[in-house]
Protein backbone atom coordinates (compact mmCIF):
# COMPACT_ATOMS: atom_id res chain seq x y z
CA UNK A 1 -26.76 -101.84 -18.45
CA UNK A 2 -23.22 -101.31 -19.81
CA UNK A 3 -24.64 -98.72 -22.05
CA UNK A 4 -26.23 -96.12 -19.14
CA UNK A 5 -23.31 -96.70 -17.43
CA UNK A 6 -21.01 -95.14 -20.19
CA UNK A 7 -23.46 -92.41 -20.08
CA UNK A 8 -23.31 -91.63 -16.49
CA UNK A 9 -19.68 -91.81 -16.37
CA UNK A 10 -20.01 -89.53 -20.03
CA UNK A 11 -22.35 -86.76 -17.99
CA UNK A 12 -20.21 -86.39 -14.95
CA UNK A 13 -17.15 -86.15 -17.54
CA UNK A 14 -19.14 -83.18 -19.15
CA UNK A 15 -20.15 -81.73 -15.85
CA UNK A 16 -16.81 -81.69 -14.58
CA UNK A 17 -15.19 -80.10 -17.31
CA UNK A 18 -18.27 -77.25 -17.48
CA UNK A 19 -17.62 -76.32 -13.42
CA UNK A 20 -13.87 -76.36 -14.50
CA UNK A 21 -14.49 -73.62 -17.31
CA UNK A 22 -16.63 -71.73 -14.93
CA UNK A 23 -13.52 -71.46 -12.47
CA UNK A 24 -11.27 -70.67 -15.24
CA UNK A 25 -13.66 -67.62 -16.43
CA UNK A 26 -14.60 -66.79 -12.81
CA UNK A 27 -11.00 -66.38 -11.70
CA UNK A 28 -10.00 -64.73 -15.03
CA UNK A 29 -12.51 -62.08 -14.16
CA UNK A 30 -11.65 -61.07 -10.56
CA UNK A 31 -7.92 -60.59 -11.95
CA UNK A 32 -9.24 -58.59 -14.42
CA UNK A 33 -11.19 -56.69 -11.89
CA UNK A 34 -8.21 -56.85 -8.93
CA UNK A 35 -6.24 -55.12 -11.77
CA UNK A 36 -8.96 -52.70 -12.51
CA UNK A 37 -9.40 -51.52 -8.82
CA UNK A 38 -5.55 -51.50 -8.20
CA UNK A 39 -5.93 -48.05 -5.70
CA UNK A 40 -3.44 -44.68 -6.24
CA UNK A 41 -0.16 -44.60 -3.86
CA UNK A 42 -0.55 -41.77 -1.56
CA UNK A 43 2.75 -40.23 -1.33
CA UNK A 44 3.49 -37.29 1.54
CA UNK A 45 5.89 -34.69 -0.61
CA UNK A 46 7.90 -31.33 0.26
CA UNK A 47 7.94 -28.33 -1.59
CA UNK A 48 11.29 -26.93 -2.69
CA UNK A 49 12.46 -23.54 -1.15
CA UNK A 50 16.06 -22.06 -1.61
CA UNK A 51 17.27 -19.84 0.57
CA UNK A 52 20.66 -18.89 2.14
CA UNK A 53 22.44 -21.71 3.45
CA UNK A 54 23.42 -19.02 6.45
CA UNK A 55 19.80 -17.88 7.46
CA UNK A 56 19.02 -14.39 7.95
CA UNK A 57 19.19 -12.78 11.86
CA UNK A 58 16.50 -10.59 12.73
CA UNK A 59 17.09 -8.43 15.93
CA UNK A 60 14.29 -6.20 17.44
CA UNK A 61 15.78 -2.28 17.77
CA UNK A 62 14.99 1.62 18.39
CA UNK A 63 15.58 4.51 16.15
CA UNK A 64 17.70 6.95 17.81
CA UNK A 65 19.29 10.33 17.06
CA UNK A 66 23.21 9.83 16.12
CA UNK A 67 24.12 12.86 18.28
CA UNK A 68 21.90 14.27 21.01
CA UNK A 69 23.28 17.35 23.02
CA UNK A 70 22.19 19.27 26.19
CA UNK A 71 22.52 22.83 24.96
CA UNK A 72 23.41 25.24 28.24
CA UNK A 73 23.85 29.37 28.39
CA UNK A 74 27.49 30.07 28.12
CA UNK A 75 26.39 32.80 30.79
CA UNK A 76 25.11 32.52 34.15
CA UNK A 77 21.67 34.05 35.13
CA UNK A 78 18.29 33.15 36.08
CA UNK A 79 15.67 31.63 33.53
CA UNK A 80 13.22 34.32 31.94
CA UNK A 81 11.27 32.43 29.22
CA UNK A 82 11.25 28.67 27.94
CA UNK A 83 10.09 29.32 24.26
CA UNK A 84 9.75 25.74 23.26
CA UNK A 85 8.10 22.21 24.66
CA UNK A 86 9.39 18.81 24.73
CA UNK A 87 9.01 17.04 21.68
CA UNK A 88 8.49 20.26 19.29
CA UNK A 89 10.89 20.50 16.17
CA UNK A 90 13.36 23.44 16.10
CA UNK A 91 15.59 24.88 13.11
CA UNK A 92 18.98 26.51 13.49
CA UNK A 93 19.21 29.30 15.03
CA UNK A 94 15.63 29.39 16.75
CA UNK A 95 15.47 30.34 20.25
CA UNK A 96 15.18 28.30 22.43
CA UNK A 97 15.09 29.99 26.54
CA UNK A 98 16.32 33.50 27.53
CA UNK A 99 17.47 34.96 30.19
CA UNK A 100 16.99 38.15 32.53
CA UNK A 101 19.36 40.45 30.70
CA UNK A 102 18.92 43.34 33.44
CA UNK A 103 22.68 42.61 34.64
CA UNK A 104 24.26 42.08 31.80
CA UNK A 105 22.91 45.13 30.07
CA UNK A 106 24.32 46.94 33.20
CA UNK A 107 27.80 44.99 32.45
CA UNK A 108 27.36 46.39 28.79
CA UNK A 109 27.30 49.87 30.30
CA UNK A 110 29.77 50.13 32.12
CA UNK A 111 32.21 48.71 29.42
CA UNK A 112 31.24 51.75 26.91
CA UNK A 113 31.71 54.01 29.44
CA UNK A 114 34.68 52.66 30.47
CA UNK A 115 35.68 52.59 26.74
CA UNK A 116 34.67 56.45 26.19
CA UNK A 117 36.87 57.15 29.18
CA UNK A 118 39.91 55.06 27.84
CA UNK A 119 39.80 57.12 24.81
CA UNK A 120 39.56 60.59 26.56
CA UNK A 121 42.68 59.37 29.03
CA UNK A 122 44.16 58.72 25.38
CA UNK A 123 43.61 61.40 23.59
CA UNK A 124 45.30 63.52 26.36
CA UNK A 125 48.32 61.38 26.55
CA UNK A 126 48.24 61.55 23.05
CA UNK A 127 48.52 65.12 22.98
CA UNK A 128 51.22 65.45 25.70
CA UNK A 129 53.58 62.99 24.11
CA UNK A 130 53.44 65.34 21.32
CA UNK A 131 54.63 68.62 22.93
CA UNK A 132 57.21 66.41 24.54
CA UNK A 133 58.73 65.22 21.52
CA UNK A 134 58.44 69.47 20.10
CA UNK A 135 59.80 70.68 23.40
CA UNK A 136 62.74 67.84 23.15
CA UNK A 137 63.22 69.30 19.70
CA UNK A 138 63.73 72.72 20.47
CA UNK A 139 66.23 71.51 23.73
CA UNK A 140 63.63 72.78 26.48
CA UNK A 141 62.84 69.39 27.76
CA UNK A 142 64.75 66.27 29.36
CA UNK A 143 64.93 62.81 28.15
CA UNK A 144 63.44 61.60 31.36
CA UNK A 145 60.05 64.01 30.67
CA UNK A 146 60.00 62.55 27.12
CA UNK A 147 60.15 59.05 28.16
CA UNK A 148 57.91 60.02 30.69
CA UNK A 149 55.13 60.95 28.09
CA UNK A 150 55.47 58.37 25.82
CA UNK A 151 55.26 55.84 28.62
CA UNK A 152 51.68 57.52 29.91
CA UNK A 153 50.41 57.55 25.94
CA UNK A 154 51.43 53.39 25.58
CA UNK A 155 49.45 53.40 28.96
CA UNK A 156 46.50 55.03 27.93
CA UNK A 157 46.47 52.56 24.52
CA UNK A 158 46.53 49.80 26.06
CA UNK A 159 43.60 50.87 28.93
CA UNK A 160 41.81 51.71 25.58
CA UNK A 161 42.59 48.26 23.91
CA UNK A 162 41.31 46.44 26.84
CA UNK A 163 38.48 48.45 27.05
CA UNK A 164 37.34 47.55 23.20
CA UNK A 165 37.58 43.86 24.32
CA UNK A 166 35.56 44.68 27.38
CA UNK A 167 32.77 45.91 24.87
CA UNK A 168 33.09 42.75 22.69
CA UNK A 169 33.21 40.60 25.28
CA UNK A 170 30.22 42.16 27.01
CA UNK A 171 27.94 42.34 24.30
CA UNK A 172 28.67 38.46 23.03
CA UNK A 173 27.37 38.25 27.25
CA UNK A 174 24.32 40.14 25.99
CA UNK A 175 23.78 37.98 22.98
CA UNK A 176 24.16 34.50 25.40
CA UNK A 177 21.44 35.61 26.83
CA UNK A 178 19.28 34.10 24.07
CA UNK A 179 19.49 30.39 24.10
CA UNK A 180 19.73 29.50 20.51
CA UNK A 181 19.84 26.05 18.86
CA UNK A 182 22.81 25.01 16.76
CA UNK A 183 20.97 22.23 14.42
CA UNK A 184 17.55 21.12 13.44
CA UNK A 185 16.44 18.61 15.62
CA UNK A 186 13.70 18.11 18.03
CA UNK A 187 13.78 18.83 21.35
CA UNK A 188 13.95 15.46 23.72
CA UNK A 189 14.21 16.91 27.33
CA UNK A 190 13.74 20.33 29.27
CA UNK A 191 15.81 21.09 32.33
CA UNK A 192 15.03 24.40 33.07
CA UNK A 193 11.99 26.24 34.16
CA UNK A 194 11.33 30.07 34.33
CA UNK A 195 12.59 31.82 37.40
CA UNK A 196 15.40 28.83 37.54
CA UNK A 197 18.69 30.61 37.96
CA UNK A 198 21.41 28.82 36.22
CA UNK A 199 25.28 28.31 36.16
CA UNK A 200 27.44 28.83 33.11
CA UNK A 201 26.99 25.58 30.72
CA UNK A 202 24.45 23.75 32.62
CA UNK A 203 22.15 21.52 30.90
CA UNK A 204 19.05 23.03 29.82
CA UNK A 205 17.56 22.42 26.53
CA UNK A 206 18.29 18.89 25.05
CA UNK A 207 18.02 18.46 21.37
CA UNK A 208 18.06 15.37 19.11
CA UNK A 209 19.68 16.31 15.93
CA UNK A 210 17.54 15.26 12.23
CA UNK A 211 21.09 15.38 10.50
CA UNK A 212 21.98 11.16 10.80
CA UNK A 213 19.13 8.90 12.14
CA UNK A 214 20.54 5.14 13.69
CA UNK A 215 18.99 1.76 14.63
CA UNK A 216 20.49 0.71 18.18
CA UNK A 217 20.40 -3.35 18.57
CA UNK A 218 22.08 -5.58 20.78
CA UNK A 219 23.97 -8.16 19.24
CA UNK A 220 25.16 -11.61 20.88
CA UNK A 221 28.59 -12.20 20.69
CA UNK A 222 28.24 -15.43 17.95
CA UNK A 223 26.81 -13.03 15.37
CA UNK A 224 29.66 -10.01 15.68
CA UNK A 225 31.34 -11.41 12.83
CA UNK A 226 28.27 -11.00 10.58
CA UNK A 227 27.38 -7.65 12.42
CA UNK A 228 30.89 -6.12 10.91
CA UNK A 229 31.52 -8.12 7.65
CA UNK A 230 27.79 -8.84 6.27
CA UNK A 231 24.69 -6.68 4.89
CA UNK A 232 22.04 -4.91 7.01
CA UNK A 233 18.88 -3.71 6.19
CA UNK A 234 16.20 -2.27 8.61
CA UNK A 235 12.29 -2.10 7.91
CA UNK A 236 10.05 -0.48 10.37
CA UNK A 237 7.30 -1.74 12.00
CA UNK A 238 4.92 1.24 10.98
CA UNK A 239 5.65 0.88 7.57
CA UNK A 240 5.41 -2.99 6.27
CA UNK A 241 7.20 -3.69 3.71
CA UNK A 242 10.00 -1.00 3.33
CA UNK A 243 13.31 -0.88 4.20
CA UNK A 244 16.45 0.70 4.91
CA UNK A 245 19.67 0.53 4.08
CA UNK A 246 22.00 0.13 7.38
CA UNK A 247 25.53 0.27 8.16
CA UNK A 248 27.67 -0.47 11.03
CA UNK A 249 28.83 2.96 12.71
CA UNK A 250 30.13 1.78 16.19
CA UNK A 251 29.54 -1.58 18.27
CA UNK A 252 30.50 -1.70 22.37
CA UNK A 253 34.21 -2.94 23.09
CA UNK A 254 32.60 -4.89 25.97
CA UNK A 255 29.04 -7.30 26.31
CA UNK A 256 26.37 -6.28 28.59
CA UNK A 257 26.83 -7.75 32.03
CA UNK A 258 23.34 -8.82 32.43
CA UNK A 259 22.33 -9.78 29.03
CA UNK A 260 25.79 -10.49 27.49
CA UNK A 261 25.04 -9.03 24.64
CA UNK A 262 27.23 -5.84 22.22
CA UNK A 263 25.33 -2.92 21.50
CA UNK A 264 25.70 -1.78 18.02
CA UNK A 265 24.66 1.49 16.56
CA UNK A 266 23.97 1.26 12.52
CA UNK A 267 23.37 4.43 10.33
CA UNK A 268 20.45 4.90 8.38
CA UNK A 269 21.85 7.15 5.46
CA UNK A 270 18.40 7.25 3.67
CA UNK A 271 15.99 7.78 6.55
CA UNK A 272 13.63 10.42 6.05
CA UNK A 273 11.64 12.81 8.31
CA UNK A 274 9.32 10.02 8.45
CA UNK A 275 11.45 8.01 10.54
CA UNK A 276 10.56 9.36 14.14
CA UNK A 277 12.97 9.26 16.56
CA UNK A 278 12.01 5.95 19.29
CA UNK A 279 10.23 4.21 16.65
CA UNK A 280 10.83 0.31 16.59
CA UNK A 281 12.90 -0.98 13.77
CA UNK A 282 13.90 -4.97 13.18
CA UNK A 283 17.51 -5.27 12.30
CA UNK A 284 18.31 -7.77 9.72
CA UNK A 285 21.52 -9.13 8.92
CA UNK A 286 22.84 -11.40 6.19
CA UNK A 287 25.75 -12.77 4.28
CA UNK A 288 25.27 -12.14 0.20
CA UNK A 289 27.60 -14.41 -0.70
CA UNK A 290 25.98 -17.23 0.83
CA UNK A 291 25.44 -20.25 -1.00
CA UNK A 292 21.50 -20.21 -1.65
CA UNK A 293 20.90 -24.08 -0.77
CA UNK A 294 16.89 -26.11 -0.81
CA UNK A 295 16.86 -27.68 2.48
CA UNK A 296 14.80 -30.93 2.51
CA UNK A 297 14.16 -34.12 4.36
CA UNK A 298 16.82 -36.67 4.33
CA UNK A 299 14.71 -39.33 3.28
CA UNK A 300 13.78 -37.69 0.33
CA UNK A 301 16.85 -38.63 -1.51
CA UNK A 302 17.08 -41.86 -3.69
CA UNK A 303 19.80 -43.55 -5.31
CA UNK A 304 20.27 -46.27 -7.12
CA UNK A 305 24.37 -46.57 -6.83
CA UNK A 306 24.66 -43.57 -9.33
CA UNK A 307 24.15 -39.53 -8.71
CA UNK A 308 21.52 -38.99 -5.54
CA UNK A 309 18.23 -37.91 -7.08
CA UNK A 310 14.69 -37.21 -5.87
CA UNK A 311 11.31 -37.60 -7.01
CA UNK A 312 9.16 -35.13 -8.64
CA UNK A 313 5.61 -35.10 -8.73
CA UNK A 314 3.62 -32.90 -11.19
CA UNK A 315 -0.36 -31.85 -11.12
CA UNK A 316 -0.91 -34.90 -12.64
CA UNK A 317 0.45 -37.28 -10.04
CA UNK A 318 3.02 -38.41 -12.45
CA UNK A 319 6.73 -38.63 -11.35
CA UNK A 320 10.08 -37.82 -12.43
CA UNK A 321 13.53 -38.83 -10.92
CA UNK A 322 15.88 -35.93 -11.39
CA UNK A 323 19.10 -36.06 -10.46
CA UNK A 324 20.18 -33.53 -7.99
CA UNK A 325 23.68 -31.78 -6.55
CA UNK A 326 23.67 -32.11 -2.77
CA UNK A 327 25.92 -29.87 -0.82
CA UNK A 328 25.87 -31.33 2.56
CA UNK A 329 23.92 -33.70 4.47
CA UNK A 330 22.97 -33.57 8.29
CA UNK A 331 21.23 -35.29 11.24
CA UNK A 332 17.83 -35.11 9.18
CA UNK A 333 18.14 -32.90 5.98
CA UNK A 334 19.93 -33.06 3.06
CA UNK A 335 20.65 -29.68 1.42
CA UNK A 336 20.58 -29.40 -2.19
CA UNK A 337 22.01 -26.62 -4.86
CA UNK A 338 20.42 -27.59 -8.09
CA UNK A 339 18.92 -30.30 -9.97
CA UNK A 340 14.93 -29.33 -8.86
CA UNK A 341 13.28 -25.73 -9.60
CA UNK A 342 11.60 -24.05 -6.87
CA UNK A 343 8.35 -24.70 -5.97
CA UNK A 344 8.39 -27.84 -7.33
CA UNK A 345 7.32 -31.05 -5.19
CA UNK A 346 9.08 -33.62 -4.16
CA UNK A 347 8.41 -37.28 -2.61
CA UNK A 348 9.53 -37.07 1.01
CA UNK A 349 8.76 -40.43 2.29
CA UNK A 350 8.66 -43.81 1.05
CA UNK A 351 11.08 -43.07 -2.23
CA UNK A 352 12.30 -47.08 -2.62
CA UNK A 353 8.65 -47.99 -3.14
CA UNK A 354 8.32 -45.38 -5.81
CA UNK A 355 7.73 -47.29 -9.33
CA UNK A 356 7.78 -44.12 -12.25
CA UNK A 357 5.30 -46.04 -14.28
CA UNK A 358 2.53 -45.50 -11.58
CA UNK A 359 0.46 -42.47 -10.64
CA UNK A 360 0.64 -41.27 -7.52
CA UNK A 361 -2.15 -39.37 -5.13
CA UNK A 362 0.06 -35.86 -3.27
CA UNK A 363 -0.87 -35.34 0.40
CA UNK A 364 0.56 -32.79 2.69
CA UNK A 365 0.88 -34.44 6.11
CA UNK A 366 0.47 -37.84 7.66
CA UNK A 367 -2.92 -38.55 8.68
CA UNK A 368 -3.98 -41.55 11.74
């Protein structure tokens, strides 16, 4: 009796101990299994762009003509021909309107025939002053008769003078007839129509001159500083992708008074023939000597009581703190001058939970 009891008390012994080894192994294997299926951190990350700490100002403009003139006869007279159209490119010199020259061929005329009488009346005088002065000689004549003479001849040159002028100025008449332009340009507006008579130096013809091409913006009154002291370029919207060099020519003394705003006129020194007049141009303007800064989120900085530094994660999903140089921080970024390349990626959220021994999974944007 003593002996099965032993036994029993032997077999539950054995029993226990088995069931205890089975726990042991049981709960060895689920840590070896929670370790195994330990999941990736996802980590959201930023990609590093440097730019101008000062951003660039674009401002929407037009391409216009730095000087545009209303040409006008310098003679009075009423409109025979209009020889060009709006919008049709002229050279120097080409006509551009005439007009009726019936009257002022008459006015021609009458000063040659007023000159070929001038030099008859002179040529008379002329002669008498000369037997005065050989009758005064010979003691036949008076001093008044002499004077006389002389006076008649100075007369009679200066009728002829005036006449010779009256020719000139006659003939330059004649050759205003012809309305002629004075630069290559194109022509912007017509005023005149034929049969339209016309005062001296009203507009007629107005031409846009090719010489100097501008881009007219308007400029609020925060960025004047930048429009006179920093660098402008201007790219046109017909052809992506080139630009311009611009410089400031003139800017308003005085804003707008509706839109408050400085209108500013910069030259385009290299603009070809295929920058059309009213085309639309985008203005840009920016400071070189900017400091080119990586602006990022604020809680993307870590640090550990030493330099600030950020977290780097490669294609791998490794990462790597790197110390950085911050040059200011604000409400939510931090902007950084060195310390990460561009393009490189950096952890943006979450950087205190960050252990470099584990991989990390890279996502783009917070998902719910």
């Amino acid at each position: 009796m003593l002996v099965q009891q032993v036994f029993s008390s032997f077999s539950r012994l054995l029993g226990g101990v088995a069931l205890a080894a089975t726990a042991v192994a049981l709960a060895g294997c689920n840590e070896t299994i929670a370790q195994k299926a330990e999941p990736i951190r996802p980590v959201l990350v930023a990609a590093v762009h440097y730019e101008a700490e000062t951003p660039e100002r674009s401002f929407v403009g037009t391409i216009r003509p730095r000087i545009e003139a209303d040409i006008g006869f310098r003679v009075a007279g009423k409109v025979a021909k209009r020889l060009v159209e709006v919008g049709q490119t002229v050279e120097m010199g080409q006509p551009l309107a005439t007009l009726d020259e019936v009257d002022l061929k008459l006015q021609a005329e009458q000063a040659d025939a007023e000159f070929r009488a001038a030099t008859g009346v002179l040529a008379q005088a002329s002669a008498a002053e000369v037997r005065a002065k050989e009758l005064r000689a010979k003691g036949w004549t008076t001093d008044a008769q002499m004077d006389q003479a002389k006076a008649s001849a100075d007369e009679a040159r200066a009728r002829l003078n005036r006449a010779e002028r009256s020719v000139e100025l006659t003939r330059n008449s004649l050759s205003y007839a012809t309305l002629a332009s004075d630069a290559r340009g194109v022509v912007t507006a017509s005023m005149i129509e034929p049969g339209v008579v016309v005062a001296a130096g009203q507009a007629a013809i107005r031409v846009a001159r090719f010489a100097e091409k501008e881009a007219v913006v308007a400029i609020p009154e925060t960025l004047l500083d930048r429009a006179k002291n920093g660098v402008a370029t201007v790219s046109l919207w017909s052809e992506s992708g080139k630009t311009y060099t611009a410089r400031l020519r003139e800017i308003a003394p005085a804003a707008d008074p509706a839109t408050r705003t400085y209108l500013a006129k910069f030259s385009l020194p290299d603009a070809k023939d295929s920058v059309s007049l009213g085309m639309t141009a985008t203005l840009t303007l920016f400071d070189p000597a900017t400091t080119r800064v990586a602006r990022l989120p604020l809680s993307a900085l870590f640090s550990d009581g030493r330099d600030p530094s950020l977290y780097v994660v490669n294609d791998k999903g490794e990462v790597t703190l790197k110390p950085v140089k911050v040059k200011a921080y604000e409400s939510k970024d931090v902007l950084i001058t060195s310390g990460v390349d561009e393009g490189e990626k950096v952890v943006a959220l979450g950087v205190q939970k960050i252990d470099p021994a584990q991989k990390v999974r890279v996502v783009s944007a917070l998902t719910f």
